[in-house]
Protein backbone atom coordinates (compact mmCIF):
# COMPACT_ATOMS: atom_id res chain seq x y z
CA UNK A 1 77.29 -105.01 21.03
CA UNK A 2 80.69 -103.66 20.63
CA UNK A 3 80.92 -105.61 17.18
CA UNK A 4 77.57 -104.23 16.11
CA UNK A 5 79.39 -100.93 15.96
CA UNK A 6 80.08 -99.06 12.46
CA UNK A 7 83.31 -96.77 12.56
CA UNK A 8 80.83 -94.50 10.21
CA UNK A 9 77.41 -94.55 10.80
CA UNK A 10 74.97 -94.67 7.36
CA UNK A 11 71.63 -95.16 6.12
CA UNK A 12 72.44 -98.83 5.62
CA UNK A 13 73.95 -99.10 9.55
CA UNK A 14 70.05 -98.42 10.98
CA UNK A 15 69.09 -101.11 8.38
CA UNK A 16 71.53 -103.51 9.88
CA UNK A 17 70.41 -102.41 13.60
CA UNK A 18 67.21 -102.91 13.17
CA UNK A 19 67.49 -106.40 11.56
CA UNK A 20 70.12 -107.04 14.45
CA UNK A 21 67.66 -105.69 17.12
CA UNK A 22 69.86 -102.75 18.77
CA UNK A 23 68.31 -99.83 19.29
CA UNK A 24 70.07 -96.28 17.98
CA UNK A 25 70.20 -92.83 19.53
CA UNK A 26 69.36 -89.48 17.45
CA UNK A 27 69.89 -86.14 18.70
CA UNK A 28 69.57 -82.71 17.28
CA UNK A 29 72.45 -80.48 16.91
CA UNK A 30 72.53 -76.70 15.40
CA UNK A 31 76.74 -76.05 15.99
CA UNK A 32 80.42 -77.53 15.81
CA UNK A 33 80.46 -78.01 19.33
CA UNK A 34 77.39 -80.42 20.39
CA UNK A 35 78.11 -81.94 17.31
CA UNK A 36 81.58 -83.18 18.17
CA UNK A 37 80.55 -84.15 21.63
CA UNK A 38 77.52 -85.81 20.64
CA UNK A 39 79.76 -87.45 18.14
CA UNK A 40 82.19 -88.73 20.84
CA UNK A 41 79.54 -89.96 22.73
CA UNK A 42 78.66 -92.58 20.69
CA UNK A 43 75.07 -90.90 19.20
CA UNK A 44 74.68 -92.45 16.08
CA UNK A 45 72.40 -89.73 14.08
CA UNK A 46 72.57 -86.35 14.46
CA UNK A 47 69.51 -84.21 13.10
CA UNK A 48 70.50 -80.54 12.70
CA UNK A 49 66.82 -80.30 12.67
CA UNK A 50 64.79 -77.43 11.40
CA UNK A 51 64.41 -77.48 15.33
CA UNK A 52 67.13 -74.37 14.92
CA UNK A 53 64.55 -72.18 14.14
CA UNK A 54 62.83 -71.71 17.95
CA UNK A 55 65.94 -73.24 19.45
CA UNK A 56 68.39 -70.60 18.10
CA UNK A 57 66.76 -67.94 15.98
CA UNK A 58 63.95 -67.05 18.43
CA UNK A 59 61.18 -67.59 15.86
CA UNK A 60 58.23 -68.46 17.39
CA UNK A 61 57.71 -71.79 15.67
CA UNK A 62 59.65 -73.82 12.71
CA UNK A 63 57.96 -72.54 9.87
CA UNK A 64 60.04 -69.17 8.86
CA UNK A 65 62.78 -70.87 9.22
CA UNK A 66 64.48 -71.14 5.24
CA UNK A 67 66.93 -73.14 3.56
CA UNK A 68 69.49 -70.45 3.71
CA UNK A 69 69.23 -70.58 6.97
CA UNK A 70 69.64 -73.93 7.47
CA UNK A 71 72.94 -74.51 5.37
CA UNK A 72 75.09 -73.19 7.86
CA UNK A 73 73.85 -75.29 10.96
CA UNK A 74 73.70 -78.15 8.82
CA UNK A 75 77.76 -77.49 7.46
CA UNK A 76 78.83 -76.72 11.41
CA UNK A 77 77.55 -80.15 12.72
CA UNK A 78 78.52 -82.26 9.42
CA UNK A 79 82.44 -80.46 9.66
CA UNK A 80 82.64 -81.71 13.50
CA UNK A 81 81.68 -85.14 12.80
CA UNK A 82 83.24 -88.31 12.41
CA UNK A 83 81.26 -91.15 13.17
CA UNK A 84 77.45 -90.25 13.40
CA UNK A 85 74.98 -90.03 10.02
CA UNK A 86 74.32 -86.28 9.84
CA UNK A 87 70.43 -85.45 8.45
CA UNK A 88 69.59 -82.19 7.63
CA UNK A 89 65.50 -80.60 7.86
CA UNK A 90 64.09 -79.70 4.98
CA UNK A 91 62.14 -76.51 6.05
CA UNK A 92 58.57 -75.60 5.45
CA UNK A 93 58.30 -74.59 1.88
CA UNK A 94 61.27 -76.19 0.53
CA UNK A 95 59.35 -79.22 -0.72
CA UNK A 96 55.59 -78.84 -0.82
CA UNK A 97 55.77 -77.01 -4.27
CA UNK A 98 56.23 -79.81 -5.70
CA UNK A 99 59.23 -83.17 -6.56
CA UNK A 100 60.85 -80.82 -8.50
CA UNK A 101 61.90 -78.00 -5.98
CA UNK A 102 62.08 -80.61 -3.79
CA UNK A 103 65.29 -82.26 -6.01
CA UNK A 104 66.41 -78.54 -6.57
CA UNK A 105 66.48 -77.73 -2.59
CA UNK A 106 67.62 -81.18 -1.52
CA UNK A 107 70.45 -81.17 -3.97
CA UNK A 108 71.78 -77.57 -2.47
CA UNK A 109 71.56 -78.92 1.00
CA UNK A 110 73.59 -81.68 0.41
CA UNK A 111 76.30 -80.03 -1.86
CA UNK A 112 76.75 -77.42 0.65
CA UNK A 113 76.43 -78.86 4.04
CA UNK A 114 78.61 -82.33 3.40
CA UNK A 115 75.55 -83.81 5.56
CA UNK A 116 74.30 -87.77 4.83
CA UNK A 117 70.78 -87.33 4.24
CA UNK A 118 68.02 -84.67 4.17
CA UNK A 119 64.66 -85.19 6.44
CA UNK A 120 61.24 -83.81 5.18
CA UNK A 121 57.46 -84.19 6.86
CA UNK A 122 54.48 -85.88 5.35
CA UNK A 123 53.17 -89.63 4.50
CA UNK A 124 51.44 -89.69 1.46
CA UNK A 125 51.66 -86.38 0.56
CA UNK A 126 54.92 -86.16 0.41
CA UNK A 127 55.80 -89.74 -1.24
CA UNK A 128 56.28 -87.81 -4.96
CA UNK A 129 58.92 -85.58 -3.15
CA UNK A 130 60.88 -88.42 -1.44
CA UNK A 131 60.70 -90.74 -4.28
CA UNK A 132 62.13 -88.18 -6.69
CA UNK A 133 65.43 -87.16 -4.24
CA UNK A 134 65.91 -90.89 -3.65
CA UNK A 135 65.77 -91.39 -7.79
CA UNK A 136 68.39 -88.48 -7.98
CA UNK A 137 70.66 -90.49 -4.89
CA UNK A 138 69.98 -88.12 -2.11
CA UNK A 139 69.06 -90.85 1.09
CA UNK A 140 65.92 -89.14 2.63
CA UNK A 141 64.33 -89.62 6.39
CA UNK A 142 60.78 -89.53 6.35
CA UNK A 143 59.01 -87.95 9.45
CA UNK A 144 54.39 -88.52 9.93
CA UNK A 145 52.74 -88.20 13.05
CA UNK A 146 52.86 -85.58 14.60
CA UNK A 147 54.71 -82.93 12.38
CA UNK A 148 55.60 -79.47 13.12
CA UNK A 149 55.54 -77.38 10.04
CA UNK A 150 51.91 -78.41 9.57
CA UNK A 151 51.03 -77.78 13.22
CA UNK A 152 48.21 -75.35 12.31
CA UNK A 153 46.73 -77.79 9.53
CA UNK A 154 46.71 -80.48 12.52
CA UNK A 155 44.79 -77.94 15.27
CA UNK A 156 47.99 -77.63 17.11
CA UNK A 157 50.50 -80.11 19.65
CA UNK A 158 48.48 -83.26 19.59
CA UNK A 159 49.16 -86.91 19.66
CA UNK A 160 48.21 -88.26 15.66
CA UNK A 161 47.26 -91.54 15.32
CA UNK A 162 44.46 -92.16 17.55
CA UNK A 163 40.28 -92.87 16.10
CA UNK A 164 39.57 -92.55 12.49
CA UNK A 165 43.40 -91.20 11.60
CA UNK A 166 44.86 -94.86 12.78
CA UNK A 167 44.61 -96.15 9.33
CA UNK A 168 45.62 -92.97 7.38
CA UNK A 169 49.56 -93.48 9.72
CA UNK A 170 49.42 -96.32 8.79
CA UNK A 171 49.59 -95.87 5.31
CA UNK A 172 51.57 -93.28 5.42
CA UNK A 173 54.51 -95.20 6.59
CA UNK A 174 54.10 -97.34 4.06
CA UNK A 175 54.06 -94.55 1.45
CA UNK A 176 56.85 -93.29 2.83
CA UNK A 177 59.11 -96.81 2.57
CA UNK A 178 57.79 -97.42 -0.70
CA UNK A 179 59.03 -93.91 -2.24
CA UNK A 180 62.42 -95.52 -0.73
CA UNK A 181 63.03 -93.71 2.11
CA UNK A 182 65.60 -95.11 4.48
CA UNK A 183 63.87 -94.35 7.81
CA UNK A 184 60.87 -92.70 9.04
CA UNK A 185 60.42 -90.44 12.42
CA UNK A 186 57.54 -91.09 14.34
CA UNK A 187 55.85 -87.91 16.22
CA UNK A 188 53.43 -87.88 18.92
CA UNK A 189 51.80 -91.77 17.85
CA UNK A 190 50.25 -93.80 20.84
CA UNK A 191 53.07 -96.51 22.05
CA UNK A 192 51.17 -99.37 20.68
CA UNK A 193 51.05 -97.83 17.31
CA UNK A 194 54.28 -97.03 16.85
CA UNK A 195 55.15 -100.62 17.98
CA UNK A 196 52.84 -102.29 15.40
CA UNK A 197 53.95 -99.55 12.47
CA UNK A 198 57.68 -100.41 13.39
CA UNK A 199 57.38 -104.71 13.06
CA UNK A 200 55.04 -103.44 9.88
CA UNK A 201 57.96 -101.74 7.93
CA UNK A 202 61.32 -102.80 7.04
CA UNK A 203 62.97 -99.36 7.44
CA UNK A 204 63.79 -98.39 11.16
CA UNK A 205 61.52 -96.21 12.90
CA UNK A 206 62.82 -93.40 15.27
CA UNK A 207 60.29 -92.37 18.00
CA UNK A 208 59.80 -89.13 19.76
CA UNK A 209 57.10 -89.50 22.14
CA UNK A 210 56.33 -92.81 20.77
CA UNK A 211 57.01 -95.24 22.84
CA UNK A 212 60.00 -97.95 23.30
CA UNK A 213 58.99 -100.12 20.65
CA UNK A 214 60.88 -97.51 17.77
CA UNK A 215 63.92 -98.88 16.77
CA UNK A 216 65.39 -95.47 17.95
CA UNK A 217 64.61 -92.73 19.62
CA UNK A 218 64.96 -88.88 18.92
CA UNK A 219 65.01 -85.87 21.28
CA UNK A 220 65.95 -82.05 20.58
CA UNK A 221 68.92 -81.85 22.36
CA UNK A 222 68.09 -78.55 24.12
CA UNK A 223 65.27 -80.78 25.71
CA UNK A 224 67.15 -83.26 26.97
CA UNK A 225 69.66 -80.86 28.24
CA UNK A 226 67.20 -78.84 30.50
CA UNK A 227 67.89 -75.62 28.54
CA UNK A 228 64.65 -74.54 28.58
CA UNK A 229 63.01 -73.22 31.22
CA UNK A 230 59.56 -74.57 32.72
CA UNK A 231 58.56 -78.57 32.97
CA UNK A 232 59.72 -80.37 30.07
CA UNK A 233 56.66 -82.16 27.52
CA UNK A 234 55.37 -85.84 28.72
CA UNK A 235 58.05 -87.10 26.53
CA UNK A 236 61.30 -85.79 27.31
CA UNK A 237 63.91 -87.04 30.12
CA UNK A 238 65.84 -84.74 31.10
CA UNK A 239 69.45 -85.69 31.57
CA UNK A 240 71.12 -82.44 32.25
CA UNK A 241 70.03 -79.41 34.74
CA UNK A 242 71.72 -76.77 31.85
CA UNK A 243 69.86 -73.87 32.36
CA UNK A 244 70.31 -73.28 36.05
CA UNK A 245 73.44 -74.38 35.95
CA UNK A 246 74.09 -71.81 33.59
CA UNK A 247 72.18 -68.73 35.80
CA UNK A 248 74.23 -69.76 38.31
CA UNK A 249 77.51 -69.49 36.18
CA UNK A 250 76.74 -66.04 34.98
CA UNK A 251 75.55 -65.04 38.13
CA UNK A 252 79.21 -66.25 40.11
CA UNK A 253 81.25 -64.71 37.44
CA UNK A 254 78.47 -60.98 37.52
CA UNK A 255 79.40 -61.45 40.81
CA UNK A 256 83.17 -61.67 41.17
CA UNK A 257 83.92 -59.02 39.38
CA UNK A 258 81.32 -56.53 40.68
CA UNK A 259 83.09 -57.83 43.91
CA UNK A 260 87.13 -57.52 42.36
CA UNK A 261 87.44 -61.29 42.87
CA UNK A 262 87.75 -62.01 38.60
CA UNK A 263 90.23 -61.32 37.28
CA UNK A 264 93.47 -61.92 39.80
CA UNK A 265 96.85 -62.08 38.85
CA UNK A 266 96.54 -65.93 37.49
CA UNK A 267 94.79 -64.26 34.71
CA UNK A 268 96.55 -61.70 33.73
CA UNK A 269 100.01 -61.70 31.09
C-alpha cells in the first residue's frame, strides 16, 4: 500500500482510496503537538473538531463553542502539519442562518486557520449551506447521523438511522454528495447502514460508531487516548491508558519533591 500513499493528503486522496479500496484514519486534534505526532504517524485527516469545546474549554456540550474560538485550534494543528488534510468544525450557529453566513464564516475559517476543508452537520438541511461554500471553492465534509450540535432536537445520544428515519439517512447522504461535498461523517448509524450508504455514494464515508464497512473511521482523540475518566462509549478502543498514567506522573513528581528527591544536582545550572 506503500504506493497508495500521497506525500499530502487532500480531498481528492480519500476519493482515490476509496476507489482503490484502502481504508483512511481521522483523528481529532485541538493543539501543535498531537497534531505533529498524529501527523508523523501516518493519520491521514485530522479534524480539529468542534470536539474542543468539552474536550478543552470545559463546556458542557459543543454548542457554545464559537468560531472565534475555534480559529486558534484550527491554526495550531494546520501550522504542525505536513502530510494529513486538516478539517476544521463549523460550530453551532455558524451556518444554520442561512448559505450566506455560512460562505461568510467558512471563508474566515479558512483564511485564518491555513486548514483544507471546513466540516458542518446536517443532510438535507444543510445541502443550501454546503453547496454554496463548495460554489465559492471551500472543500466541505458533510457529517448526518448522529450529530452533536442538534443533540437536543434528536432527544439526546442515540443511534439515528434505525425504523421510520432509515430512509430520511439515506437521503441525506445523497443531499449531501449532490451539494458537492467531498466526504460525509457517519454518527451513531447501525453497521449495516452505514455499509449500504457507503457502496450507495461515491464520496468516502468516515464512520464513528458505524461499523467497518466506512471507508474510514473517526475517533476524538482524547477517546482513544483514555483521557477521560470512566468506561469509554460502545464505540471507542482505547489504545492508550493516558489518564492514569498521567495521575501517576503528577503524583511521583508531588511526591519527590515533598520528599527532597526532585530536584538534585543533575538539574540544577
Amino acid at each position: 500500500m506503500e504506493e497508495l500513499t500521497p506525500k499530502v493528503v487532500r480531498t481528492t486522496s480519500l476519493s482515490e482510496f476509496k476507489v482503490n479500496g484502502r481504508k483512511f484514519s481521522c483523528l481529532t486534534s485541538y493543539d501543535a503537538l498531537t497534531a505533529g505526532a498524529f501527523d508523523e504517524a501516518g493519520i491521514e485527516v485530522l479534524l480539529v473538531g468542534d470536539s474542543a469545546a468539552d474536550n478543552v474549554l470545559g463546556y458542557s456540550s459543543t454548542l457554545p463553542i464559537t468560531v472565534d474560538e475555534m480559529i486558534p485550534f484550527g491554526r495550531a494543528v494546520a501550522g504542525a502539519t505536513k502530510r494529513a488534510l486538516v478539517v476544521v468544525d463549523m460550530p453551532f450557529g455558524s451556518y444554520e442562518t442561512g448559505a450566506e453566513d455560512a460562505l461568510a464564516n467558512g471563508i474566515r475559517i479558512m483564511k485564518t486557520t491555513g486548514a483544507g476543508a471546513v466540516k458542518l452537520e446536517g443532510g438535507e438541511r444543510s445541502s443550501s449551506a454546503i453547496s454554496a461554500l463548495v460554489t465559492a471553492g471551500i472543500p466541505v465534509m458533510g457529517h448526518i447521523g448522529f450529530t452533536p450540535q442538534s443533540m437536543h432536537a434528536l432527544g439526546g445520544f442515540k443511534v439515528q438511522g434505525r425504523g421510520d428515519s432509515r430512509d430520511q439517512l439515506i437521503e441525506d447522504a445523497l443531499a449531501v454528495q449532490a451539494a458537492g461535498a467531498f466526504g460525509v461523517v457517519l454518527e451513531l448509524v447501525p453497521a449495516e447502514l452505514a455499509t449500504e450508504v457507503s457502496k450507495l455514494l461515491t464520496i468516502p464515508t468516515i464512520g464513528i460508531g458505524a461499523g467497518a464497512g466506512t471507508d474510514g473511521q473517526i475517533l476524538v482523540w482524547t477517546d482513544f487516548a483514555g483521557l477521560h475518566a470512566g468506561k469509554p462509549r460502545k464505540f471507542v478502543k482505547r489504545y492508550l491508558e493516558l489518564r492514569s498514567d498521567l495521575v501517576k506522573a503528577a503524583a511521583a513528581y508531588r511526591n519527590e519533591i515533598a520528599s527532597g528527591e526532585f530536584p538534585t544536582q543533575e538539574n540544577e545550572f
